[in-house]
C-alpha atoms as a PDB file:
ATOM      1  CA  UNK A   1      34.953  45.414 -54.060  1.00  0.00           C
ATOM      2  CA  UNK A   2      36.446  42.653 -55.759  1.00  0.00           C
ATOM      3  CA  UNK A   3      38.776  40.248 -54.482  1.00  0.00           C
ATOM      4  CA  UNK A   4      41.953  38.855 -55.981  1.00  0.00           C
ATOM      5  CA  UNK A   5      40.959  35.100 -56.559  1.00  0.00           C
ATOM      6  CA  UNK A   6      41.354  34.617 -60.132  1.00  0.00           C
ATOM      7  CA  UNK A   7      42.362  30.971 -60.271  1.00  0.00           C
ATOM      8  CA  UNK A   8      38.933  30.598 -59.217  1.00  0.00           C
ATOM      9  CA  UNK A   9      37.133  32.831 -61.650  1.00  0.00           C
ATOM     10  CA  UNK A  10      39.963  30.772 -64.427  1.00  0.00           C
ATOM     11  CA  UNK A  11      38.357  27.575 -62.766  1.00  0.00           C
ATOM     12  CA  UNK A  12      35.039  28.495 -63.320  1.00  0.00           C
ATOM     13  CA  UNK A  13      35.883  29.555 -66.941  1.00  0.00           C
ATOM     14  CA  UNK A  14      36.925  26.240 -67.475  1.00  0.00           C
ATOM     15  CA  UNK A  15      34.440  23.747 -65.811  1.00  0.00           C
ATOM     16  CA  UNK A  16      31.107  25.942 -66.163  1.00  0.00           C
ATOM     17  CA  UNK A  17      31.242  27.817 -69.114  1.00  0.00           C
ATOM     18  CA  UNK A  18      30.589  26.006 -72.263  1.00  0.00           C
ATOM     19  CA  UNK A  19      29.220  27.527 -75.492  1.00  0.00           C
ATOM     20  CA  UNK A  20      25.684  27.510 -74.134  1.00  0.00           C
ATOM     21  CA  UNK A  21      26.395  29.002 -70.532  1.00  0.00           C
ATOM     22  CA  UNK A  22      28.528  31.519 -72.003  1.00  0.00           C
ATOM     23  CA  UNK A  23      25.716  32.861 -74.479  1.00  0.00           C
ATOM     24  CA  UNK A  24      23.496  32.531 -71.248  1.00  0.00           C
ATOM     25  CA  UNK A  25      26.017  33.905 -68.872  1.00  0.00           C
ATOM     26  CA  UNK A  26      26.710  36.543 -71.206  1.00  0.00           C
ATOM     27  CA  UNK A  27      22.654  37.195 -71.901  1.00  0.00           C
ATOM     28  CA  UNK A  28      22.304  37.796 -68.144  1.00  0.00           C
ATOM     29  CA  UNK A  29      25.264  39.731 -67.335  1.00  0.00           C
ATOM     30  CA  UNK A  30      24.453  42.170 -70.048  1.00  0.00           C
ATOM     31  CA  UNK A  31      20.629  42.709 -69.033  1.00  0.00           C
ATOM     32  CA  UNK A  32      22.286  43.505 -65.604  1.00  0.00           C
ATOM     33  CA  UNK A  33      24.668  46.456 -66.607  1.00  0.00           C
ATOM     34  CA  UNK A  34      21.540  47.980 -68.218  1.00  0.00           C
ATOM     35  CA  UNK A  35      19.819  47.799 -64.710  1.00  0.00           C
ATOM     36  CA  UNK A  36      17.697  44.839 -65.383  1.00  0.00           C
ATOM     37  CA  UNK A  37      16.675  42.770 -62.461  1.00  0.00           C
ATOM     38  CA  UNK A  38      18.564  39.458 -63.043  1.00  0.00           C
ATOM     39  CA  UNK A  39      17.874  35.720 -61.536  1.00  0.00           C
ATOM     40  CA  UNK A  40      21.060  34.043 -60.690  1.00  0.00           C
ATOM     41  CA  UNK A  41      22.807  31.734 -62.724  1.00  0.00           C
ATOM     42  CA  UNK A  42      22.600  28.197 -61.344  1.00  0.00           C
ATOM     43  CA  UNK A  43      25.379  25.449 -63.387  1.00  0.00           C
ATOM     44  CA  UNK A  44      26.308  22.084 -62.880  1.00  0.00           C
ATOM     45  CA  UNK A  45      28.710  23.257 -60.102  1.00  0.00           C
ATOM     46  CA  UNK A  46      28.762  27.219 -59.809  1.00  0.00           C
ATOM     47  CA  UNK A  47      26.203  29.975 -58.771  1.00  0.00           C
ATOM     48  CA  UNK A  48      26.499  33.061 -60.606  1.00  0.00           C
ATOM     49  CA  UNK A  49      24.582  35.748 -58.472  1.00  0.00           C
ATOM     50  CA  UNK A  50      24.236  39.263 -60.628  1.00  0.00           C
ATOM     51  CA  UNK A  51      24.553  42.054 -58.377  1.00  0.00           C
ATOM     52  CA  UNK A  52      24.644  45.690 -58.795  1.00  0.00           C
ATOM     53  CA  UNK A  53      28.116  46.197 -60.555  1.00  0.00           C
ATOM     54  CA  UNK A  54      29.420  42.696 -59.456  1.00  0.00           C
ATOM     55  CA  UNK A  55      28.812  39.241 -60.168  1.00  0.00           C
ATOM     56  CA  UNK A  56      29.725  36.658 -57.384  1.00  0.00           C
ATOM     57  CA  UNK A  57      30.514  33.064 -58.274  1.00  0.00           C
ATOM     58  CA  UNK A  58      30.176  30.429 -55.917  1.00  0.00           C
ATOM     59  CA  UNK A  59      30.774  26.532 -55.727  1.00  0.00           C
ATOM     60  CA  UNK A  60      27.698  24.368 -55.380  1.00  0.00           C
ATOM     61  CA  UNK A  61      29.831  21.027 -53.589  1.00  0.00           C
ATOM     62  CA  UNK A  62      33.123  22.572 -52.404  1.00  0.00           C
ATOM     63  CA  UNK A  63      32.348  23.766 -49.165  1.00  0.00           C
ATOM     64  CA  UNK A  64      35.652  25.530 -48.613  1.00  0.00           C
ATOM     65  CA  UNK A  65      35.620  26.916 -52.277  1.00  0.00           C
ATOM     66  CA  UNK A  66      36.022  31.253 -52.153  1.00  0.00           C
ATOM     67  CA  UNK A  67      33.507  33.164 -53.510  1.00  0.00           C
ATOM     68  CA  UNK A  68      35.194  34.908 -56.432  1.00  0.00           C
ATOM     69  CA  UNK A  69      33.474  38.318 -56.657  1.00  0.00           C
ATOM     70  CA  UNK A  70      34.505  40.860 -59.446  1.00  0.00           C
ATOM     71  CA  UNK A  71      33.603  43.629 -61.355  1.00  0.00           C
ATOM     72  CA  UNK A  72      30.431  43.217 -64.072  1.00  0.00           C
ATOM     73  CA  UNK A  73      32.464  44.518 -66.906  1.00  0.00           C
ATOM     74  CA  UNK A  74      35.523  42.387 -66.111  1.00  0.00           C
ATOM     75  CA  UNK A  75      32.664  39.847 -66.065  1.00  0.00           C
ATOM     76  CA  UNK A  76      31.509  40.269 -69.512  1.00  0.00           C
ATOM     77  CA  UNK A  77      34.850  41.390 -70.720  1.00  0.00           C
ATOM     78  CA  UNK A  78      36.247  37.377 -69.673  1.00  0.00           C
ATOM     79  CA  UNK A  79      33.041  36.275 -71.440  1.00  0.00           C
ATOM     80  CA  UNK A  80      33.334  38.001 -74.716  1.00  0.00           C
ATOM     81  CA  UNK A  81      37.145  37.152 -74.780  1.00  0.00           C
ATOM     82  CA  UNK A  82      36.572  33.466 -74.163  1.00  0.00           C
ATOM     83  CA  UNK A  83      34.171  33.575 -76.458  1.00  0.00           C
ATOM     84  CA  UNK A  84      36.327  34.747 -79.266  1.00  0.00           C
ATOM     85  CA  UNK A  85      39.690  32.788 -78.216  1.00  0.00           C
ATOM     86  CA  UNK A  86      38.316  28.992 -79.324  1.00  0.00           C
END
């Protein structure tokens, strides 16, 4: 279900996801584990697409970039630890 590319979720952590797209991220991802139709996520340079119990994260320019797809928890777990690690 989810793959093992974490040096791209880590690289998404650290060009997407400022204060603001983290509360945002964070809002949406959320919503979704309580079954709540989500729209996707669209940053300066990622796609954050909210499915059932995954999120996937894709590159906007980098055509050969991997879709990082994980778990929604670990999802809002990396969020919430970001968040609280300045």
């Amino acid at each position: 279900m989810s793959n093992p590319n974490t040096s791209g979720f880590q690289q998404f952590l650290d060009d997407e996801v400022t204060g603001v797209a983290r509360e945002h991220l964070l809002e949406k991802a959320l919503a979704a584990r309580q079954n709540r139709v989500v729209e996707a996520y669209s940053g300066n340079a990622y796609y954050v697409a909210f499915e059932e119990d995954e999120v996937v994260i894709e590159h906007h320019y980098v055509e050969d970039w991997p879709a990082v797809r994980l778990p929604l928890q670990a999802f809002i777990t990396a969020l919430q630890t970001d968040a609280s690690n300045p």
